[in-house]
Protein backbone atom coordinates (compact mmCIF):
# COMPACT_ATOMS: atom_id res chain seq x y z
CA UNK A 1 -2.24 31.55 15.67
CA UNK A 2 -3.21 31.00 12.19
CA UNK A 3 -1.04 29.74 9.60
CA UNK A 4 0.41 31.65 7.12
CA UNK A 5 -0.18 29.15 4.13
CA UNK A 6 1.40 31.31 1.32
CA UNK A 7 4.34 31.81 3.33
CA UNK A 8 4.76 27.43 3.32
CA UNK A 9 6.59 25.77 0.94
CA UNK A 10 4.60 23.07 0.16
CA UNK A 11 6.33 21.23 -2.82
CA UNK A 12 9.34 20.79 -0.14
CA UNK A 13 7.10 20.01 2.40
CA UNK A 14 5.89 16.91 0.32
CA UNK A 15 8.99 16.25 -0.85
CA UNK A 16 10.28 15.69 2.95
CA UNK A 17 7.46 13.78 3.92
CA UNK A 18 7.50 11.36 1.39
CA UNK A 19 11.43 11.38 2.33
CA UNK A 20 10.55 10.43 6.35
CA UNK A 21 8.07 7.36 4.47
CA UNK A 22 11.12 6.12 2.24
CA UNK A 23 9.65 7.47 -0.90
CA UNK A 24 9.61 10.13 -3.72
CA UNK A 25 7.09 11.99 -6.07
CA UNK A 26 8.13 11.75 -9.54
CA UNK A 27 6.55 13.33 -12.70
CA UNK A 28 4.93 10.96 -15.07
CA UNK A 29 6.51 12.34 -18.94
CA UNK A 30 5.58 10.39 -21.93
CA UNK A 31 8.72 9.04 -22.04
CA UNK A 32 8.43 7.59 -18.64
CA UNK A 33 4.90 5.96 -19.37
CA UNK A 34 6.98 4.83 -22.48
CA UNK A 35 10.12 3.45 -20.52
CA UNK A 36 7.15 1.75 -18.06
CA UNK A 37 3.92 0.95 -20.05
CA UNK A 38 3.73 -2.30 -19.16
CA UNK A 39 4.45 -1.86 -15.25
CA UNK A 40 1.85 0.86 -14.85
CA UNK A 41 -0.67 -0.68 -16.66
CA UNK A 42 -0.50 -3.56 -14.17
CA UNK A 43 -0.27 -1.56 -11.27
CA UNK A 44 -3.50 0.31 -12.45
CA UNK A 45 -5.13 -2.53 -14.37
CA UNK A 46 -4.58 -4.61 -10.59
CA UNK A 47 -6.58 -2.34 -8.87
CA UNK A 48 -9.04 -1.89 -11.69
CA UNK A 49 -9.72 -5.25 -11.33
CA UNK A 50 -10.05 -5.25 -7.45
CA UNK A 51 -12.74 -3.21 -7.90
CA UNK A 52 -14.48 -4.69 -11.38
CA UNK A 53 -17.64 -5.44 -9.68
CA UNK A 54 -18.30 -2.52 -7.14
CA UNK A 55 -17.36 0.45 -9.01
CA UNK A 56 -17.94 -1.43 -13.19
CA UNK A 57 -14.59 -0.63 -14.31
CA UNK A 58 -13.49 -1.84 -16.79
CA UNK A 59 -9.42 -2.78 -17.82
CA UNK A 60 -7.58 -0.28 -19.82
CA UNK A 61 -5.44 -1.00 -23.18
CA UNK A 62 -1.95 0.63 -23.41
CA UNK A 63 -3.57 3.26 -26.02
CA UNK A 64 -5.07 4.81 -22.75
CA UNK A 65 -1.75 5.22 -21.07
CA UNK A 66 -0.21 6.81 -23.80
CA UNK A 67 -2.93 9.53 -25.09
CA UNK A 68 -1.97 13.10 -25.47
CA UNK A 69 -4.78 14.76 -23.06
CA UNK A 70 -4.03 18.31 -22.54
CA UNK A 71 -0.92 18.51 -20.35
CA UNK A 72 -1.23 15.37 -18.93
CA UNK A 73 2.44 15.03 -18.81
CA UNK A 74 2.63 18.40 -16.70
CA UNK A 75 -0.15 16.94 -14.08
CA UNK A 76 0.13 13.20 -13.55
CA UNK A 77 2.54 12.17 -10.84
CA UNK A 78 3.38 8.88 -9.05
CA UNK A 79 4.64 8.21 -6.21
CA UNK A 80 7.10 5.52 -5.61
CA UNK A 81 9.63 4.09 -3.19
CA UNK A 82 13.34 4.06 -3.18
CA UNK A 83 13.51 1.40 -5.56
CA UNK A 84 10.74 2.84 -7.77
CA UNK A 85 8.15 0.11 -6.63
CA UNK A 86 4.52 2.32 -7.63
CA UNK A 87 2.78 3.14 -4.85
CA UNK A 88 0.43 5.88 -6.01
CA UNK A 89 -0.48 6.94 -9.75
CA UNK A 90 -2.55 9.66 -10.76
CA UNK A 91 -3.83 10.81 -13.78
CA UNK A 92 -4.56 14.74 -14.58
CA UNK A 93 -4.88 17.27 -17.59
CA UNK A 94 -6.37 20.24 -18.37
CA UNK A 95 -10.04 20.61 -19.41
CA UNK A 96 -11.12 24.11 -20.63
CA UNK A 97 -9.52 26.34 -17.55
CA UNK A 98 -9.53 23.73 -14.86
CA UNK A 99 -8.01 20.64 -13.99
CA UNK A 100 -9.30 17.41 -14.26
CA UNK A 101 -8.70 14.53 -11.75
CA UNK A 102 -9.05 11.46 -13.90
CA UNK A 103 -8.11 9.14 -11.44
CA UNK A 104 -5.92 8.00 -8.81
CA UNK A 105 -4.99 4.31 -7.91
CA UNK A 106 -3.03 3.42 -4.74
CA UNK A 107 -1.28 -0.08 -3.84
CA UNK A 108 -3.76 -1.71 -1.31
CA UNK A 109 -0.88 -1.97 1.30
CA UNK A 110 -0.26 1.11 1.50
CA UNK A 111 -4.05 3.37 1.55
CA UNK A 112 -5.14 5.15 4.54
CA UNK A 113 -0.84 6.39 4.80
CA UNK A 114 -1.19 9.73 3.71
CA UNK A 115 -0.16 9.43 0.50
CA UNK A 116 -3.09 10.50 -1.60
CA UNK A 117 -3.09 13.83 0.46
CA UNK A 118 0.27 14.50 -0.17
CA UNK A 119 -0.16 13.55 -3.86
CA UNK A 120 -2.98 16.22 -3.81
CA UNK A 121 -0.56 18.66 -2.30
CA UNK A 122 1.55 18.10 -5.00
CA UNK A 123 -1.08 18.77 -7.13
CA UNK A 124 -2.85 21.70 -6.08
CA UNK A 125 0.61 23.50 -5.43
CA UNK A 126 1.68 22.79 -8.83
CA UNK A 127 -1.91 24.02 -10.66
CA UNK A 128 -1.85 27.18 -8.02
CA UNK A 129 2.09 27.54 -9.50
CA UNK A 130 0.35 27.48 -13.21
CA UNK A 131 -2.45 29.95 -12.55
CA UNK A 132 -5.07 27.30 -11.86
CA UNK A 133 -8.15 27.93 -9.37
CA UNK A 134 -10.63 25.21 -9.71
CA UNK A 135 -9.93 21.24 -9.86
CA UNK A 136 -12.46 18.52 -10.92
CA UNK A 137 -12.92 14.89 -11.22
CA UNK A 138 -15.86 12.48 -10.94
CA UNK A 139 -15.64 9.43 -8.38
CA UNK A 140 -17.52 6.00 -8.66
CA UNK A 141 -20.83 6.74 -6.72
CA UNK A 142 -20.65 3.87 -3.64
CA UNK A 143 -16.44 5.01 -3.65
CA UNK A 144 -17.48 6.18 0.08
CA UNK A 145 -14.31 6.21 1.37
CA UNK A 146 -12.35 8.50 -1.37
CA UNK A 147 -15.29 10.85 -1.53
CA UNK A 148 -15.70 11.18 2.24
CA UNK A 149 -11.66 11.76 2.40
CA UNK A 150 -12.18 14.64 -0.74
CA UNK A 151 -14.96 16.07 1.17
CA UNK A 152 -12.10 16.91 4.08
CA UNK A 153 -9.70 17.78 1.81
CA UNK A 154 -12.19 20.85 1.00
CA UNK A 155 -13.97 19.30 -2.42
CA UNK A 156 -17.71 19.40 -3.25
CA UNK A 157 -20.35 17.49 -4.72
CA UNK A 158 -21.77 19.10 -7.64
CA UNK A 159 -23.71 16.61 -9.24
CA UNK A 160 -24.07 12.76 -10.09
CA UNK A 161 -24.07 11.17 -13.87
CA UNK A 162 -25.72 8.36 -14.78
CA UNK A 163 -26.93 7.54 -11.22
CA UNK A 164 -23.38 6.25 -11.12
CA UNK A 165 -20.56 8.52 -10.56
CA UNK A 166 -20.16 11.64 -8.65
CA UNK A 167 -18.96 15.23 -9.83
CA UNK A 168 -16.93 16.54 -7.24
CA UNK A 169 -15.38 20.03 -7.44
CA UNK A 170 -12.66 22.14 -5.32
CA UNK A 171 -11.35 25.73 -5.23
CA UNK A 172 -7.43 24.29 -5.62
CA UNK A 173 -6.02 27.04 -2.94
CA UNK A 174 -9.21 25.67 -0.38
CA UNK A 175 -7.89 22.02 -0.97
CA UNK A 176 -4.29 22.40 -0.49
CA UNK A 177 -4.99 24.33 2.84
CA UNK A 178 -7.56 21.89 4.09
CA UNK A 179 -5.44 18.81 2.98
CA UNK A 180 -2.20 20.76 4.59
CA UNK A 181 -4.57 20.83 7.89
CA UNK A 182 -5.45 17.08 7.80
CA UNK A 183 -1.45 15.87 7.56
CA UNK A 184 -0.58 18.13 10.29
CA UNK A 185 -3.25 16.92 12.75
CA UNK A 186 -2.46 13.21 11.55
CA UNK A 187 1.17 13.66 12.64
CA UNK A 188 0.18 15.49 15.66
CA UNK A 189 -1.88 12.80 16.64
CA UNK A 190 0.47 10.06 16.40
CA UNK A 191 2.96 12.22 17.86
CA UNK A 192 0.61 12.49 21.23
CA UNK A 193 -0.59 9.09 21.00
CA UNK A 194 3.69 7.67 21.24
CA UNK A 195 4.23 9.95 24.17
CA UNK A 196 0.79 8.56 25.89
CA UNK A 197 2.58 4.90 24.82
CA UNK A 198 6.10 5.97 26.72
């Protein structure tokens, strides 16, 4: 039977998961990045530095927290636990009629937990909510593991710059279906492999 996506209510839906993992989305407002400047640029400037060599990044001051991109305080979101320990941050604002994934860091402990997909669930409902059709966002080149994992959530390639970074692109109502898809046959799949355990 197929599923009825427009019929789901998919900010709850996040919401609930994130409740069964002991966590919460949250909106990142200037006055949050304000109240928190200096924990968020650790948390990204950490993970920025993980990666210095592979992907060439570089740190960021506090003057790149803090700028005014268009809406960026509409379409950033973190995701933290219940005593607001960061797990997630991402970064997005408008360009032109689309919006633009600048970037999104996760704490190392907790990748490959579903997270990012129901970050992007969060997102895409929230641009689809707005009138938005098409995201964007361009990924470090040799980042195989978040392109491959955008690539299932329904994004797709549409160029590289600089022989370093890749533009990927996404229909937004395409994504939050796909990415919908992947949780549910994640938590199906646990679910079968427990009763094959009992």
């Amino acid at each position: 039977m197929a599923i009825q996506y427009n019929s789901i209510d998919f900010h709850t839906f996040v919401d609930e998961e994130l409740k069964n993992k002991q966590c919460r989305i949250i909106r990142i407002t200037k006055e949050l990045m304000q109240e928190r400047i200096d924990e968020i640029a650790n948390f990204v400037n950490s993970i920025r530095s993980e990666y210095r060599y592979e992907y060439g990044w570089e740190l960021e001051n506090q003057e790149y927290f803090l700028n005014d991109l268009v809406d960026k305080w509409k379409y950033s979101f973190a995701i933290v636990n219940e005593n607001n320990i960061l797990y997630l941050i991402n970064f997005s604002s408008i360009y032109n009629n689309l919006i633009h994934n600048h970037c999104t860091y996760t704490l190392q402990a907790k990748r490959s937990s579903d997270l990012a997909k129901l970050h992007m669930l969060k997102l895409c409902q929230s641009g689809l909510d707005n009138g938005f059709t098409i995201l964007e966002g361009y990924f470090p080149k040799n980042n195989n593991g978040s392109i491959a994992l955008h690539l299932k959530m329904g994004w797709e390639i549409q160029s590289i710059r600089n022989y370093k970074e890749v533009l990927l692109q996404a229909n937004i109502e395409k994504v939050r279906n796909s990415t919908y898809d992947l949780i549910i046959h994640s938590k199906r799949c646990n679910y079968e492999l427990s009763e094959r355990r009992l």
